[in-house]
C-alpha atoms as a PDB file:
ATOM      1  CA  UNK A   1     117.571  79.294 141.178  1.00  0.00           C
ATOM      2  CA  UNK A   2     116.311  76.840 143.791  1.00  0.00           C
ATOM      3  CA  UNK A   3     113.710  74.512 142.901  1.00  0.00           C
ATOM      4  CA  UNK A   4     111.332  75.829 145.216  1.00  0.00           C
ATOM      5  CA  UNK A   5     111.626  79.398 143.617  1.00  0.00           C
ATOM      6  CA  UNK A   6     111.110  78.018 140.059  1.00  0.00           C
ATOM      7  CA  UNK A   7     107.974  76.343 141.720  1.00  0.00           C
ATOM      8  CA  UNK A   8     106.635  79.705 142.804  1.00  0.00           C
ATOM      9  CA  UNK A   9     107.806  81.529 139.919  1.00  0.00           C
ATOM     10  CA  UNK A  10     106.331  78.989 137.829  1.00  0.00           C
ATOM     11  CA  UNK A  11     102.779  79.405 140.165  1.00  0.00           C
ATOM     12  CA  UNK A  12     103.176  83.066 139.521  1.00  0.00           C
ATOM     13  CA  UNK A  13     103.545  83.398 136.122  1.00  0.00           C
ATOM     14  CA  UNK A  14     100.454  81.233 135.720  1.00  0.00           C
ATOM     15  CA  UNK A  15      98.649  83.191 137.868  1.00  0.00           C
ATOM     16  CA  UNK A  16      99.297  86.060 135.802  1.00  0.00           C
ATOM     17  CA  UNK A  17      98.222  84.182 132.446  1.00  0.00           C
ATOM     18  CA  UNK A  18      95.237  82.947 133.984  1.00  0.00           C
ATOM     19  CA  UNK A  19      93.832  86.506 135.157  1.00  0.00           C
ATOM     20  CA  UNK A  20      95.026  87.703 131.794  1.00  0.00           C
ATOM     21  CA  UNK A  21      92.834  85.058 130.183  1.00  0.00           C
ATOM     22  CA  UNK A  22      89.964  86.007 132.237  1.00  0.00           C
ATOM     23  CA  UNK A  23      90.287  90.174 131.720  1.00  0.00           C
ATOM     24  CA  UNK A  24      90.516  89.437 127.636  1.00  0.00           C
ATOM     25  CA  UNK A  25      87.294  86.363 127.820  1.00  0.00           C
ATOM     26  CA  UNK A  26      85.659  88.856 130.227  1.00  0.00           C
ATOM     27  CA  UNK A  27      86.317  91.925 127.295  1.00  0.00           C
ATOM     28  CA  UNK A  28      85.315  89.493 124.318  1.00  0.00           C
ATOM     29  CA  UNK A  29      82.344  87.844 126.140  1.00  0.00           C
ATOM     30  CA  UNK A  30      81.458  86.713 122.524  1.00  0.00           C
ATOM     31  CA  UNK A  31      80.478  90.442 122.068  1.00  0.00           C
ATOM     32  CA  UNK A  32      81.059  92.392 118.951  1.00  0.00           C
ATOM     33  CA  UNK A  33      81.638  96.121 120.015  1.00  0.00           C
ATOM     34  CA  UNK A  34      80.060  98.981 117.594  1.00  0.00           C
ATOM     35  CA  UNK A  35      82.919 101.239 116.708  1.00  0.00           C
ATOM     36  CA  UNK A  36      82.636 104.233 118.845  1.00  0.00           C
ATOM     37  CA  UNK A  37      84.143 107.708 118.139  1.00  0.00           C
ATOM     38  CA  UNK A  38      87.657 107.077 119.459  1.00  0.00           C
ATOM     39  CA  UNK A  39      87.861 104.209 117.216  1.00  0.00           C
ATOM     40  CA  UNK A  40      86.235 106.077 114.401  1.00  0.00           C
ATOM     41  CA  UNK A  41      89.356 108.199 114.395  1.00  0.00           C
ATOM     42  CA  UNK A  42      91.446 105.351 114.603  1.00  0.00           C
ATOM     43  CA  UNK A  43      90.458 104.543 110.864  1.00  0.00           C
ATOM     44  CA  UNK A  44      92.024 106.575 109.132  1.00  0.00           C
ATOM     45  CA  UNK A  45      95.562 105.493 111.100  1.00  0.00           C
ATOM     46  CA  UNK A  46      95.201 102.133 110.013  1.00  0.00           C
ATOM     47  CA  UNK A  47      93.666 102.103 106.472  1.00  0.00           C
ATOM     48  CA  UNK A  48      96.597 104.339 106.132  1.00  0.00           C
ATOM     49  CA  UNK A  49      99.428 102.316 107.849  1.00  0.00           C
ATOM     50  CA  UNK A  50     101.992 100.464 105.187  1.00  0.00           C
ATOM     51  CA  UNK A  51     102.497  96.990 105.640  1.00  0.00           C
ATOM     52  CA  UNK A  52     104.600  94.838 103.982  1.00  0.00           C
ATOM     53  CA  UNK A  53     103.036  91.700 102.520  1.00  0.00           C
ATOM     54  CA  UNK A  54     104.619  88.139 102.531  1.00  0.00           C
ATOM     55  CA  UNK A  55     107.268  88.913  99.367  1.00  0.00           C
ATOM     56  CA  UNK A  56     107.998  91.721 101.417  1.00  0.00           C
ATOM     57  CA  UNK A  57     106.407  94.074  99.451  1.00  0.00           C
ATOM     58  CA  UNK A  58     104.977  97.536 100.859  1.00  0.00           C
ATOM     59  CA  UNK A  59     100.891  97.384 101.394  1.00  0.00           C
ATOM     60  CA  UNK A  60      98.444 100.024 102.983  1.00  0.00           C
ATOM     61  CA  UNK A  61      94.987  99.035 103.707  1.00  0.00           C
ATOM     62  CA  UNK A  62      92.860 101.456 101.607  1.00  0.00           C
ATOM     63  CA  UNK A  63      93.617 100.033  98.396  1.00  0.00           C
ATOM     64  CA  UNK A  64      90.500  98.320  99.696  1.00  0.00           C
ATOM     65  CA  UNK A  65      88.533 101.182 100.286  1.00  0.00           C
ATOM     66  CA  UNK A  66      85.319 101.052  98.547  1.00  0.00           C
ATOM     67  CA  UNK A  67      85.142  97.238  99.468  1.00  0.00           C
ATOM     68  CA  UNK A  68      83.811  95.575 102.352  1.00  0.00           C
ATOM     69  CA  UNK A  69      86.805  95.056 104.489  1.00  0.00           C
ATOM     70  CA  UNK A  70      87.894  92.813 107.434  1.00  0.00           C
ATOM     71  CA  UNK A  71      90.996  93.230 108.798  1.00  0.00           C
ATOM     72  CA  UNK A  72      91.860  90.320 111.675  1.00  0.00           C
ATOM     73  CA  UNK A  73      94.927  90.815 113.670  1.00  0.00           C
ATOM     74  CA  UNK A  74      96.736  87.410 114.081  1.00  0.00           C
ATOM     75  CA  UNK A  75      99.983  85.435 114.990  1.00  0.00           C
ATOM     76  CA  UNK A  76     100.715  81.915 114.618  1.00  0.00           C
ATOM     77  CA  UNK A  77     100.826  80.917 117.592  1.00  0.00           C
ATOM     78  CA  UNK A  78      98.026  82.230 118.883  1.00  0.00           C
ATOM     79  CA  UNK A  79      95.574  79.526 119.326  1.00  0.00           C
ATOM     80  CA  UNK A  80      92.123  81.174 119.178  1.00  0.00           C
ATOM     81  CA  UNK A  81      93.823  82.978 115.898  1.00  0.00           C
ATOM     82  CA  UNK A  82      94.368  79.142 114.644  1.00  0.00           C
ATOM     83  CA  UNK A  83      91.065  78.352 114.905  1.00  0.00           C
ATOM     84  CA  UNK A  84      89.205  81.470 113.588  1.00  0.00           C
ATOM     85  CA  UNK A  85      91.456  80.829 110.380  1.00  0.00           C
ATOM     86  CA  UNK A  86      89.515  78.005 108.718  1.00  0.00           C
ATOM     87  CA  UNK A  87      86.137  80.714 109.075  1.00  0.00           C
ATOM     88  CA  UNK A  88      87.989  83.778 107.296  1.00  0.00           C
ATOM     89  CA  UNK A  89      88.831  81.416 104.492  1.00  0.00           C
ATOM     90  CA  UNK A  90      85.463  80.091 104.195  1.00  0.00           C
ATOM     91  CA  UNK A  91      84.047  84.079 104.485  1.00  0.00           C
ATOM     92  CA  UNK A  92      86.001  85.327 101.881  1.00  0.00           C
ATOM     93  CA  UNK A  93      85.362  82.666  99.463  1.00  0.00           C
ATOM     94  CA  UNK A  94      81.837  82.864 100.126  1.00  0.00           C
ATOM     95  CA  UNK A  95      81.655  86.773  99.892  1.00  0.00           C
ATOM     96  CA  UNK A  96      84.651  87.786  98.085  1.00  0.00           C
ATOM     97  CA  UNK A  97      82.773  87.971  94.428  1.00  0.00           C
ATOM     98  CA  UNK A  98      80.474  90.632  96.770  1.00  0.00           C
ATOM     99  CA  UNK A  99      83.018  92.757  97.441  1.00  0.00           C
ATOM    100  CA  UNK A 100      84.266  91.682 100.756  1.00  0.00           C
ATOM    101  CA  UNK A 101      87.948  91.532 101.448  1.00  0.00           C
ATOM    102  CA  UNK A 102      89.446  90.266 104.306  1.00  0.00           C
ATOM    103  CA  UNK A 103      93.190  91.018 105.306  1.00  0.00           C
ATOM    104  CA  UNK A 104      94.887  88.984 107.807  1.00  0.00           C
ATOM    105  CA  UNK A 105      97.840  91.339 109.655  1.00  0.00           C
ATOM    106  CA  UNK A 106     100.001  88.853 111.057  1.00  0.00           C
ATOM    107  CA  UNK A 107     102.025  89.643 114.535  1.00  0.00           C
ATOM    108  CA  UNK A 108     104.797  87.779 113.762  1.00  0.00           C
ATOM    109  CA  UNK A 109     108.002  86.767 112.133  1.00  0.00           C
ATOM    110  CA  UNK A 110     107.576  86.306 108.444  1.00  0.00           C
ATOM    111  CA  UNK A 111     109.867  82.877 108.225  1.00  0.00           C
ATOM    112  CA  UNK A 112     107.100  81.886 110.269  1.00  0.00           C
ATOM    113  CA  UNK A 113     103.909  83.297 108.634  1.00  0.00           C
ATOM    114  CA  UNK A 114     104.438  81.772 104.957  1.00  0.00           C
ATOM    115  CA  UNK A 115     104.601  78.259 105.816  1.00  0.00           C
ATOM    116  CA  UNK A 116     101.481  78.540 107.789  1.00  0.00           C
ATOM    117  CA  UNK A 117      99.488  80.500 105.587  1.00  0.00           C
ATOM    118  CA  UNK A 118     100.728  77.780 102.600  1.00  0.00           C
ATOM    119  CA  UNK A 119      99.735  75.083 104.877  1.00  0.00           C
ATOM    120  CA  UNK A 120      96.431  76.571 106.115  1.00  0.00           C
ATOM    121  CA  UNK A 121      95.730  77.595 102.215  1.00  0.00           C
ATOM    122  CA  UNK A 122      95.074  80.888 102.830  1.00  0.00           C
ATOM    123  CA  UNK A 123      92.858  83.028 100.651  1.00  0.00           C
ATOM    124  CA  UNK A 124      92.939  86.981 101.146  1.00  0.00           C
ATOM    125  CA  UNK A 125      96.157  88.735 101.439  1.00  0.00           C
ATOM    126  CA  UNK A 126      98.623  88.933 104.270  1.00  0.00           C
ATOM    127  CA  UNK A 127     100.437  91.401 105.619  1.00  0.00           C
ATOM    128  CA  UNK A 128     103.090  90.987 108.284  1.00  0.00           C
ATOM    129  CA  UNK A 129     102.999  93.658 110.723  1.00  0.00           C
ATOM    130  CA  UNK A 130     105.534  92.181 113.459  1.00  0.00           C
ATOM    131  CA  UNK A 131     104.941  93.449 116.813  1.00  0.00           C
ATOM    132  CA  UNK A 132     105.076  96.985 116.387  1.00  0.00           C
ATOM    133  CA  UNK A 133     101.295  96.536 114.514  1.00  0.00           C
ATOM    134  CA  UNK A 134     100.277  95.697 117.952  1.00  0.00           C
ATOM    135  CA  UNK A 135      99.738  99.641 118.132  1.00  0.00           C
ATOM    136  CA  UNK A 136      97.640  99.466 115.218  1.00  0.00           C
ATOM    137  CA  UNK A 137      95.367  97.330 116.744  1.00  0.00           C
ATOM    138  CA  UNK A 138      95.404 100.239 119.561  1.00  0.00           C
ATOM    139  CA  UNK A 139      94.350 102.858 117.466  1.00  0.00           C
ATOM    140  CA  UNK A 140      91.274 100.484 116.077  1.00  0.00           C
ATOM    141  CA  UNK A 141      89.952 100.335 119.865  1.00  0.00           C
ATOM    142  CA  UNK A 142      92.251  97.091 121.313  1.00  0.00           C
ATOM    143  CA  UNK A 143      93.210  98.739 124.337  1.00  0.00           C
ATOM    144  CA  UNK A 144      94.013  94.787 126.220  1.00  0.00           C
ATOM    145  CA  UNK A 145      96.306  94.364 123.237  1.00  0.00           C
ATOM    146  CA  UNK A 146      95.241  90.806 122.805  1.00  0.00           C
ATOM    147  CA  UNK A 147      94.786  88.467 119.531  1.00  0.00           C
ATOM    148  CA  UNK A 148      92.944  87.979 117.124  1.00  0.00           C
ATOM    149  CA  UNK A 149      91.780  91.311 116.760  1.00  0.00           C
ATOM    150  CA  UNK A 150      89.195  91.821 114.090  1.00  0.00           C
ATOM    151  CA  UNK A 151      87.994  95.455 112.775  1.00  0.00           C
ATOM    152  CA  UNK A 152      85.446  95.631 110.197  1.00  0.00           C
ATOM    153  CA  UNK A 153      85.108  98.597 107.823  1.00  0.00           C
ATOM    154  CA  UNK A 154      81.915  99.443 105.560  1.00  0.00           C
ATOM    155  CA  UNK A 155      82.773 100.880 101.735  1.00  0.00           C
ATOM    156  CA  UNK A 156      83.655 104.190 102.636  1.00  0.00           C
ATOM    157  CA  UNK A 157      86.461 102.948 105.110  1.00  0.00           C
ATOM    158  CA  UNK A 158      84.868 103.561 108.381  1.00  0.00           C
ATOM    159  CA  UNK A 159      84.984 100.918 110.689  1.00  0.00           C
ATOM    160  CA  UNK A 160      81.908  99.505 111.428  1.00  0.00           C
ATOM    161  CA  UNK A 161      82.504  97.202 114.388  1.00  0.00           C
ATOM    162  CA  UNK A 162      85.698  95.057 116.585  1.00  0.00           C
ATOM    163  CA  UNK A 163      85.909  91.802 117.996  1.00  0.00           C
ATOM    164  CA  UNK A 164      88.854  90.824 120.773  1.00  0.00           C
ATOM    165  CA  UNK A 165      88.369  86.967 120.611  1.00  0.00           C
ATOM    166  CA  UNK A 166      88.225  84.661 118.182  1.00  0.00           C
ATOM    167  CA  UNK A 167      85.078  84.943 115.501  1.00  0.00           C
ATOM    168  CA  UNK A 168      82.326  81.773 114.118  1.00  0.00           C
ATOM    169  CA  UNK A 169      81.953  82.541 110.298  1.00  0.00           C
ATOM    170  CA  UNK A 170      77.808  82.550 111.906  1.00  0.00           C
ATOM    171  CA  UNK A 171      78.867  86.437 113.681  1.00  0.00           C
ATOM    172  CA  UNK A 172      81.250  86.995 110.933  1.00  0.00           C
ATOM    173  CA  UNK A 173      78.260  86.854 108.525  1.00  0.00           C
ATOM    174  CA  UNK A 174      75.982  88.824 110.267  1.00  0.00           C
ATOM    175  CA  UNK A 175      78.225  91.654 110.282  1.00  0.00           C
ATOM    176  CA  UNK A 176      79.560  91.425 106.580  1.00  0.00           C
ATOM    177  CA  UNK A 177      75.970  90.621 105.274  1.00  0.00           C
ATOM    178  CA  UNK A 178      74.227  93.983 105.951  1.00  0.00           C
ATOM    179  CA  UNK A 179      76.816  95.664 104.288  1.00  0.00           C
ATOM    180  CA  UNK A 180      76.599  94.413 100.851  1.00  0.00           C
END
């Protein structure tokens, strides 16, 4: 390929990434979206859905049920994911002994998701979804696809509210604390 092609492919690619960027900051506008009746339905599909954990071990999401649970759709290398990271730990150590759970779902390879979640220290269970979990995420209202995805459900496993875009521990309080 001639140099001036990679130069314009390289332009074009960017361009892409950059409107991308813009569609998902547009979507997440630090907004937290009430669940509405599509997503509702979506529920049951994911508290449902069997995941297998880091020792590879089969999971579903409503062995939760009756807790306060956040599930936040991730990958490592996803930087807004990175960041958000330090805030779940934080939240579930501060509200865990209430009866919140979080679950991290990570979209990725799992050689690459138990280093990090060592490193990080990591508090709440992971599961690793690869990217087929991306349609999970779909069912729970994330029609842009992007990450970190974050759906909240109330006791009785109906989810409560979703975030595209990274969450502050400050928004992810105000949504857990009502619910305890």
């Amino acid at each position: 390929m001639s140099r001036s092609r990679q130069v314009l492919l390289l332009i074009a690619v960017g361009l892409i990434a950059l409107s991308a960027g813009y569609l998902v900051s547009r979507h997440s506008a630090d907004s937290i979206s009430p669940a509405g009746d599509g997503v509702r339905e979506g529920s049951a599909a994911l508290l449902a859905a069997s995941l297998p954990d880091m020792a590879g071990k089969a999971q579903r999401l409503e062995q939760w049920k009756g807790k306060i649970l956040v599930v936040n759709f991730w990958a490592t290398w996803c930087e807004p994911c990175r960041e958000e990271i330090p805030a779940l730990i934080r939240t579930q150590r501060q509200f865990g002994n209430q009866g919140v759970q979080i679950v991290g779902i990570a979209i990725d390879e799992p050689d690459k998701v138990k280093p990090y979640a060592a490193q990080m220290g990591i508090n709440y269970p992971i599961l690793v979804g690869e990217l087929e979990a991306l349609e999970l995420t779909r069912a729970a209202g994330n029609q842009v696809g992007g990450l970190p995805y974050t759906v909240v459900f109330n006791r009785a496993g109906q989810i409560i509210t979703t975030r595209l875009g990274g969450i502050t521990e400050g928004k992810l309080e105000a949504i857990v604390r009502p619910l305890l």
